[in-house]
Every structure is written in C-alpha cells, then in structure tokens.
PDB file of N, CA and C in Angstrom:
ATOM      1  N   UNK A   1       0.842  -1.180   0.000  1.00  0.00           N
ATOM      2  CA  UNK A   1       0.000   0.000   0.000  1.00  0.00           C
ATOM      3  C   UNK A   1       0.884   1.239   0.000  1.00  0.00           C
ATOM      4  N   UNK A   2       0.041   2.397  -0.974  1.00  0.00           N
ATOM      5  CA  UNK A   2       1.665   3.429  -1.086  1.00  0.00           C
ATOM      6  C   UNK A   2       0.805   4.236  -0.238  1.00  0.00           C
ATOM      7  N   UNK A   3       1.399   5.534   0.292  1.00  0.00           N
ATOM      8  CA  UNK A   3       0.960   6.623   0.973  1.00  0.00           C
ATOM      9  C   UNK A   3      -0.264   7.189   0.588  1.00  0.00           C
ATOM     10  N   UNK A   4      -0.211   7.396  -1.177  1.00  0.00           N
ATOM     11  CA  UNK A   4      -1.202   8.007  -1.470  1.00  0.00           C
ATOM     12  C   UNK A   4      -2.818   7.313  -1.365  1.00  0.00           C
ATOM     13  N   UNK A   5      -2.638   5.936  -0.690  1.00  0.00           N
ATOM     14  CA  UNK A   5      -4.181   4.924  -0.930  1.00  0.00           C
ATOM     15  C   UNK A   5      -4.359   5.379   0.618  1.00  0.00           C
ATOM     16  N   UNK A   6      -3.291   5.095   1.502  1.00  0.00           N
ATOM     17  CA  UNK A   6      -3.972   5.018   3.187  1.00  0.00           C
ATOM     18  C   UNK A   6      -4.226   6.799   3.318  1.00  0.00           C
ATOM     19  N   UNK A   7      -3.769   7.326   2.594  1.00  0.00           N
ATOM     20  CA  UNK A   7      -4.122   8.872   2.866  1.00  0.00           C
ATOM     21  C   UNK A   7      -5.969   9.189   2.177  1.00  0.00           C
ATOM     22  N   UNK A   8      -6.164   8.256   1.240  1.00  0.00           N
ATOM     23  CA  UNK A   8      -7.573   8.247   0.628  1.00  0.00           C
ATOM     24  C   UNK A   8      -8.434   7.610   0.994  1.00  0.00           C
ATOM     25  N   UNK A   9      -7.886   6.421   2.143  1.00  0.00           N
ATOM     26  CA  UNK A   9      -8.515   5.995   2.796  1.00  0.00           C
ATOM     27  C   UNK A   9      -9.083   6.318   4.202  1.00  0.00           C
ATOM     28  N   UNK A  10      -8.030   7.734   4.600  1.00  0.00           N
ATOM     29  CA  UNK A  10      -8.167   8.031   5.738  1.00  0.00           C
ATOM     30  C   UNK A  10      -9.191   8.802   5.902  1.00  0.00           C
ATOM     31  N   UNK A  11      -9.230  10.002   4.618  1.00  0.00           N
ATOM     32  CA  UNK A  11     -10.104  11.138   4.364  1.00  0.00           C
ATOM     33  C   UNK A  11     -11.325  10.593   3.861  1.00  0.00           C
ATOM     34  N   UNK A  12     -11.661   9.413   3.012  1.00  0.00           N
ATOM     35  CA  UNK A  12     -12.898   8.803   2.946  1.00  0.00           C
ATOM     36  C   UNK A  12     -13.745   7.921   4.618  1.00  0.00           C
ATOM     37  N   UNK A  13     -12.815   7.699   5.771  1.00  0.00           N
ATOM     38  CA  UNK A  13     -13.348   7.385   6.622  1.00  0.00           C
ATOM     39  C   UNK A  13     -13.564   8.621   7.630  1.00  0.00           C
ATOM     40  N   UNK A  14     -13.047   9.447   7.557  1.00  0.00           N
ATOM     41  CA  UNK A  14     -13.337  10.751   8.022  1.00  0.00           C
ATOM     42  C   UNK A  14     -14.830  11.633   7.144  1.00  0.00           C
ATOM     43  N   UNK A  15     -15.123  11.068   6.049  1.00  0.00           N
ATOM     44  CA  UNK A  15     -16.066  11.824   5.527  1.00  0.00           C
ATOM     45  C   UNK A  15     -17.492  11.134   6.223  1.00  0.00           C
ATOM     46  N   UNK A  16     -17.345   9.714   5.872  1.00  0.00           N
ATOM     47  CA  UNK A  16     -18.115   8.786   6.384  1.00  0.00           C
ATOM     48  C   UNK A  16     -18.391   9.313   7.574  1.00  0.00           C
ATOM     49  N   UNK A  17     -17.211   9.329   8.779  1.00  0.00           N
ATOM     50  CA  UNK A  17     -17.767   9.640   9.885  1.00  0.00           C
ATOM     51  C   UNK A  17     -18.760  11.103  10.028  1.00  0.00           C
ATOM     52  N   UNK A  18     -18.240  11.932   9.441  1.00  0.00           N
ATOM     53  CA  UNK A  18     -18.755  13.384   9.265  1.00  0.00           C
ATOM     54  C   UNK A  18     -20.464  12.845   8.538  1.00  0.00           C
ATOM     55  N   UNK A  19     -20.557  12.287   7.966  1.00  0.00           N
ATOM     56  CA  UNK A  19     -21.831  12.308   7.495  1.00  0.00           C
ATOM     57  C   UNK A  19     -22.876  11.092   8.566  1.00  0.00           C
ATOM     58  N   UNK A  20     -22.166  10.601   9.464  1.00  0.00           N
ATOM     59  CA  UNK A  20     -23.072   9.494  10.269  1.00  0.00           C
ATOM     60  C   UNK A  20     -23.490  10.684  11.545  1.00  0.00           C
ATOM     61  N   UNK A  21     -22.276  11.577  11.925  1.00  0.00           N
ATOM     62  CA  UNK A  21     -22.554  12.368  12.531  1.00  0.00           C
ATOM     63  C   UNK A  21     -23.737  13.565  12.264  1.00  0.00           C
ATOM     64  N   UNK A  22     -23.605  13.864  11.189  1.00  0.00           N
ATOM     65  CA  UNK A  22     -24.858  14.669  10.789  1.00  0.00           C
ATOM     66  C   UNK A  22     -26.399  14.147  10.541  1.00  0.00           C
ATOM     67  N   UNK A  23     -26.273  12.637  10.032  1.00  0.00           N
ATOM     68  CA  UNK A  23     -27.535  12.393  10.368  1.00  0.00           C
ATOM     69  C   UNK A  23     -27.728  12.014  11.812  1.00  0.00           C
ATOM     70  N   UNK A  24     -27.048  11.385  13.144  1.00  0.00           N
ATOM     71  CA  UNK A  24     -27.445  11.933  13.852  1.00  0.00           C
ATOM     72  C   UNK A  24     -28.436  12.699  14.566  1.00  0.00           C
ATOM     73  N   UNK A  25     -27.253  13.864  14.343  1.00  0.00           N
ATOM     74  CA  UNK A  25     -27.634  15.356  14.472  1.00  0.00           C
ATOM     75  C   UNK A  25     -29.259  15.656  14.267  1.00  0.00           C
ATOM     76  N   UNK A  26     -29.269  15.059  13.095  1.00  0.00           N
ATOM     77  CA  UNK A  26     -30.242  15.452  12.840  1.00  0.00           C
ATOM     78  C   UNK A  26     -31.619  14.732  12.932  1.00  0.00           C
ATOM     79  N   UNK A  27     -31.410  13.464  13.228  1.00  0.00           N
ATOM     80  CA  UNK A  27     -32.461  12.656  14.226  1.00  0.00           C
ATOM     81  C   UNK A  27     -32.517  13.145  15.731  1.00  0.00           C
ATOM     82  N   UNK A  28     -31.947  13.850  16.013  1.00  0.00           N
ATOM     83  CA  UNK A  28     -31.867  14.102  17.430  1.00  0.00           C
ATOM     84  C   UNK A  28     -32.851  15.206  17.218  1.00  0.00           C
ATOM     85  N   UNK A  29     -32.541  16.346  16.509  1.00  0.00           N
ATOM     86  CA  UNK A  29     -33.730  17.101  15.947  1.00  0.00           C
ATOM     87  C   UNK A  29     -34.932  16.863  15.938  1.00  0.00           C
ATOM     88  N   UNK A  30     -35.056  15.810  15.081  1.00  0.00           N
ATOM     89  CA  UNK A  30     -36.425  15.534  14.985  1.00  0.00           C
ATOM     90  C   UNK A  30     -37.051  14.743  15.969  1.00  0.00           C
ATOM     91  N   UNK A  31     -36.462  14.398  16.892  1.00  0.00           N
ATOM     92  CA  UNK A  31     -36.762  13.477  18.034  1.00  0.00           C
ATOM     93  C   UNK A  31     -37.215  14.462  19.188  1.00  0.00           C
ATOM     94  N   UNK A  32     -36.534  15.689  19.279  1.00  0.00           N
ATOM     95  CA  UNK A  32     -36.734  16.970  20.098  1.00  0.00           C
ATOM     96  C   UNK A  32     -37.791  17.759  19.674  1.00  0.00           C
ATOM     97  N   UNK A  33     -38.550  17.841  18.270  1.00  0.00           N
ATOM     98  CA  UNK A  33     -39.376  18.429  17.766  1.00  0.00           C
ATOM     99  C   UNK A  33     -40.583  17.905  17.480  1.00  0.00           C
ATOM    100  N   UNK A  34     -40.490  16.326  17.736  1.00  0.00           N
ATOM    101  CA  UNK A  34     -41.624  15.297  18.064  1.00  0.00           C
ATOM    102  C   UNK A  34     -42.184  15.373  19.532  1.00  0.00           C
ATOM    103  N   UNK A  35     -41.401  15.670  20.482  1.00  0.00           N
ATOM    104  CA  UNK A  35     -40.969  15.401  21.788  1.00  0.00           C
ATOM    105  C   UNK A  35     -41.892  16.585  22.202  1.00  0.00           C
ATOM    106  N   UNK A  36     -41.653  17.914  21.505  1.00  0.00           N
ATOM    107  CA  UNK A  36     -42.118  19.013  22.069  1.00  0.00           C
ATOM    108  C   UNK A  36     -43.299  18.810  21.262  1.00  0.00           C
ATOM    109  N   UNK A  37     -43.649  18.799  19.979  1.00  0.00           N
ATOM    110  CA  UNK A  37     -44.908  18.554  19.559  1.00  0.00           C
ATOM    111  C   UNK A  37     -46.166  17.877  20.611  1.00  0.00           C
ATOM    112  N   UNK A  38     -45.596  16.630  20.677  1.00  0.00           N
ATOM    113  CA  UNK A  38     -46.432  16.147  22.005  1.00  0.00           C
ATOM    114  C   UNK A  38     -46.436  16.519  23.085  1.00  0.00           C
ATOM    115  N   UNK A  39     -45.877  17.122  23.978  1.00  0.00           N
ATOM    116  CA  UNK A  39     -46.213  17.900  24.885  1.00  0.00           C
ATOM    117  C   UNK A  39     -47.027  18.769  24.730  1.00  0.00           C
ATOM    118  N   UNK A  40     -47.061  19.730  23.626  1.00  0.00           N
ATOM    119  CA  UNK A  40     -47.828  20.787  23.548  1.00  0.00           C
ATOM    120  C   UNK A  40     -49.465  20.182  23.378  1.00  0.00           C
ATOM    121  N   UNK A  41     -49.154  19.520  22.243  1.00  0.00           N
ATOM    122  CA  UNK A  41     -50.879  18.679  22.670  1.00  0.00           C
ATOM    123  C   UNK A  41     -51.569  18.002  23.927  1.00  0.00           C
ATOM    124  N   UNK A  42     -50.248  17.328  24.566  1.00  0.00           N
ATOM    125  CA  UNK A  42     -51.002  16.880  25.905  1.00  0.00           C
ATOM    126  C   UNK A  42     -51.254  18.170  26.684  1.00  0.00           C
ATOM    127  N   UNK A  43     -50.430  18.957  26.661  1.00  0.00           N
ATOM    128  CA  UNK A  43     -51.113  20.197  27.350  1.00  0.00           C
ATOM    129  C   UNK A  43     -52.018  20.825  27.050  1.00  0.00           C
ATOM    130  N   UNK A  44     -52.664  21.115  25.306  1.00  0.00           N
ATOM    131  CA  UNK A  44     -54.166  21.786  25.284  1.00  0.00           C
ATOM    132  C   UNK A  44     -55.228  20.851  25.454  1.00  0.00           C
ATOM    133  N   UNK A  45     -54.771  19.513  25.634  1.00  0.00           N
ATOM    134  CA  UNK A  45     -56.073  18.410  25.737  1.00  0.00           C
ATOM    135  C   UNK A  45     -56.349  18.717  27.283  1.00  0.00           C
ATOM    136  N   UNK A  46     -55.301  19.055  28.598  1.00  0.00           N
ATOM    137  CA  UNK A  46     -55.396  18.863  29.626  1.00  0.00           C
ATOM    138  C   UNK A  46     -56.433  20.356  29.957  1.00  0.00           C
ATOM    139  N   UNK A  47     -56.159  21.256  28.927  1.00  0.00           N
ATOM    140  CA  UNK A  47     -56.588  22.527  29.258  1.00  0.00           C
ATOM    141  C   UNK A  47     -57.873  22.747  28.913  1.00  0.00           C
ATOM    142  N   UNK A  48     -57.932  21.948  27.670  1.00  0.00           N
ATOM    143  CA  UNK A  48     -59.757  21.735  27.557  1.00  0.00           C
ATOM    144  C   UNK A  48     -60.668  20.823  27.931  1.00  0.00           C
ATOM    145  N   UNK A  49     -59.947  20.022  29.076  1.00  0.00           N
ATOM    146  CA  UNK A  49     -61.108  19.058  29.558  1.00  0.00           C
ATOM    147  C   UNK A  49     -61.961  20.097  31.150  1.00  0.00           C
ATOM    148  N   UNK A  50     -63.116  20.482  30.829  1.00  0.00           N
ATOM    149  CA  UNK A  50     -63.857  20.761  32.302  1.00  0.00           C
ATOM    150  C   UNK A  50     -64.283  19.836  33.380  1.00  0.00           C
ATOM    151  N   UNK A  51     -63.946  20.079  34.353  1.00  0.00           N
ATOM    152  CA  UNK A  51     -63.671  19.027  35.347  1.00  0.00           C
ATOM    153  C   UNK A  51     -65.140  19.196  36.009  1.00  0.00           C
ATOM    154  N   UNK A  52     -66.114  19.989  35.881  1.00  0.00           N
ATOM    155  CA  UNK A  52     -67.286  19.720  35.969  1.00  0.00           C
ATOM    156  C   UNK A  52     -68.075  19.034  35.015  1.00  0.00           C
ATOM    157  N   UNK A  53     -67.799  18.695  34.035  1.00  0.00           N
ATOM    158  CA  UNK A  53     -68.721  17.889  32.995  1.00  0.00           C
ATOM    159  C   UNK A  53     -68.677  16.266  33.008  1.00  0.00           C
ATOM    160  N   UNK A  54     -70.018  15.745  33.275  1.00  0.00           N
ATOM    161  CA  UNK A  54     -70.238  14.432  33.682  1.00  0.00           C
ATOM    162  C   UNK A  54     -70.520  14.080  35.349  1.00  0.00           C
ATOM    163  N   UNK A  55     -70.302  15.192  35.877  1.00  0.00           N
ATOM    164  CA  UNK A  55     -70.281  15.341  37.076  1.00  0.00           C
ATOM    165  C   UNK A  55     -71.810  15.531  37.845  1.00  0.00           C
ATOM    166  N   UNK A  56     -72.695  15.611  37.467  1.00  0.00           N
ATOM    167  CA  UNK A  56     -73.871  15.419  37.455  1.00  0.00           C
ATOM    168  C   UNK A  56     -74.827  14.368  36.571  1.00  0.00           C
ATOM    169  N   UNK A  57     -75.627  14.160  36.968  1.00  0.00           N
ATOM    170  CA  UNK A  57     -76.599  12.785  36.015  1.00  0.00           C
ATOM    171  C   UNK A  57     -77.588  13.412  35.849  1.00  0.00           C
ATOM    172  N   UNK A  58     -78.635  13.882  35.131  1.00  0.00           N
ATOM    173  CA  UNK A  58     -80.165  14.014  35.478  1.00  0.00           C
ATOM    174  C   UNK A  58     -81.471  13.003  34.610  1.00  0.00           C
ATOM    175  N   UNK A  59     -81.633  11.979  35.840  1.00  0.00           N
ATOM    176  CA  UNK A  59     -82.080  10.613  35.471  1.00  0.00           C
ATOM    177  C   UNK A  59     -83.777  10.669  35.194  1.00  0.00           C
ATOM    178  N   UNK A  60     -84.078  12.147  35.559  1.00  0.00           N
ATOM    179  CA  UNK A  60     -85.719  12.851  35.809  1.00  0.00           C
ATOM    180  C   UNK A  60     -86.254  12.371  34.380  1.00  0.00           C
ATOM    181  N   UNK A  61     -86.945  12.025  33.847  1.00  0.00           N
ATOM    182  CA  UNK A  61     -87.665  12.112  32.571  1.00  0.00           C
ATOM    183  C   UNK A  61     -88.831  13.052  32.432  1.00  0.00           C
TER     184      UNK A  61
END
C-alpha cells in the first residue's frame, strides 16, 4: 500500500464519519421536535377538559 491509498482511505473514513454524525444530528432534531410537539398537545387536551362535565346525572324524565 503506497501513501497516497492510506491517505484516501483516511479522508474517505473521516467523511463517512462526518456524514453518520450529521444524520445523527439530525435525528436528534427531529426526536426533540416530536418530543415538544407532544407535549404541547397533551397540554391543550389537559386545558380543555372541564372538570365539571359528567359530574352530574339528570335521570328525571
């Protein structure tokens, strides 16, 4: 092996790594933006349930 293959081999496993790192990156993103998505919904579901409704019966006909 001459210099010039392990040097092309070095910078092609360095790219590789650079690009496993960015997707990543960028699942982590979307994992944080799923994450907060759902929160925000469990919080307007919690905000629109009235805690008086059902709370009475009226069985009178």
């Amino acid at each position: 092996m001459d210099t010039m293959s392990i040097a092309l081999m070095s910078v092609g496993m360095h790219q590789q790594q650079a690009m496993q790192d960015m997707g990543v990156s960028v699942l982590k993103m979307a994992m944080e933006t799923s994450s907060e998505s759902v929160e925000d919904l469990l919080g307007q579901m919690t905000e629109s349930l009235d805690p008086n409704l059902g709370a009475n019966i009226d069985i009178m006909a």
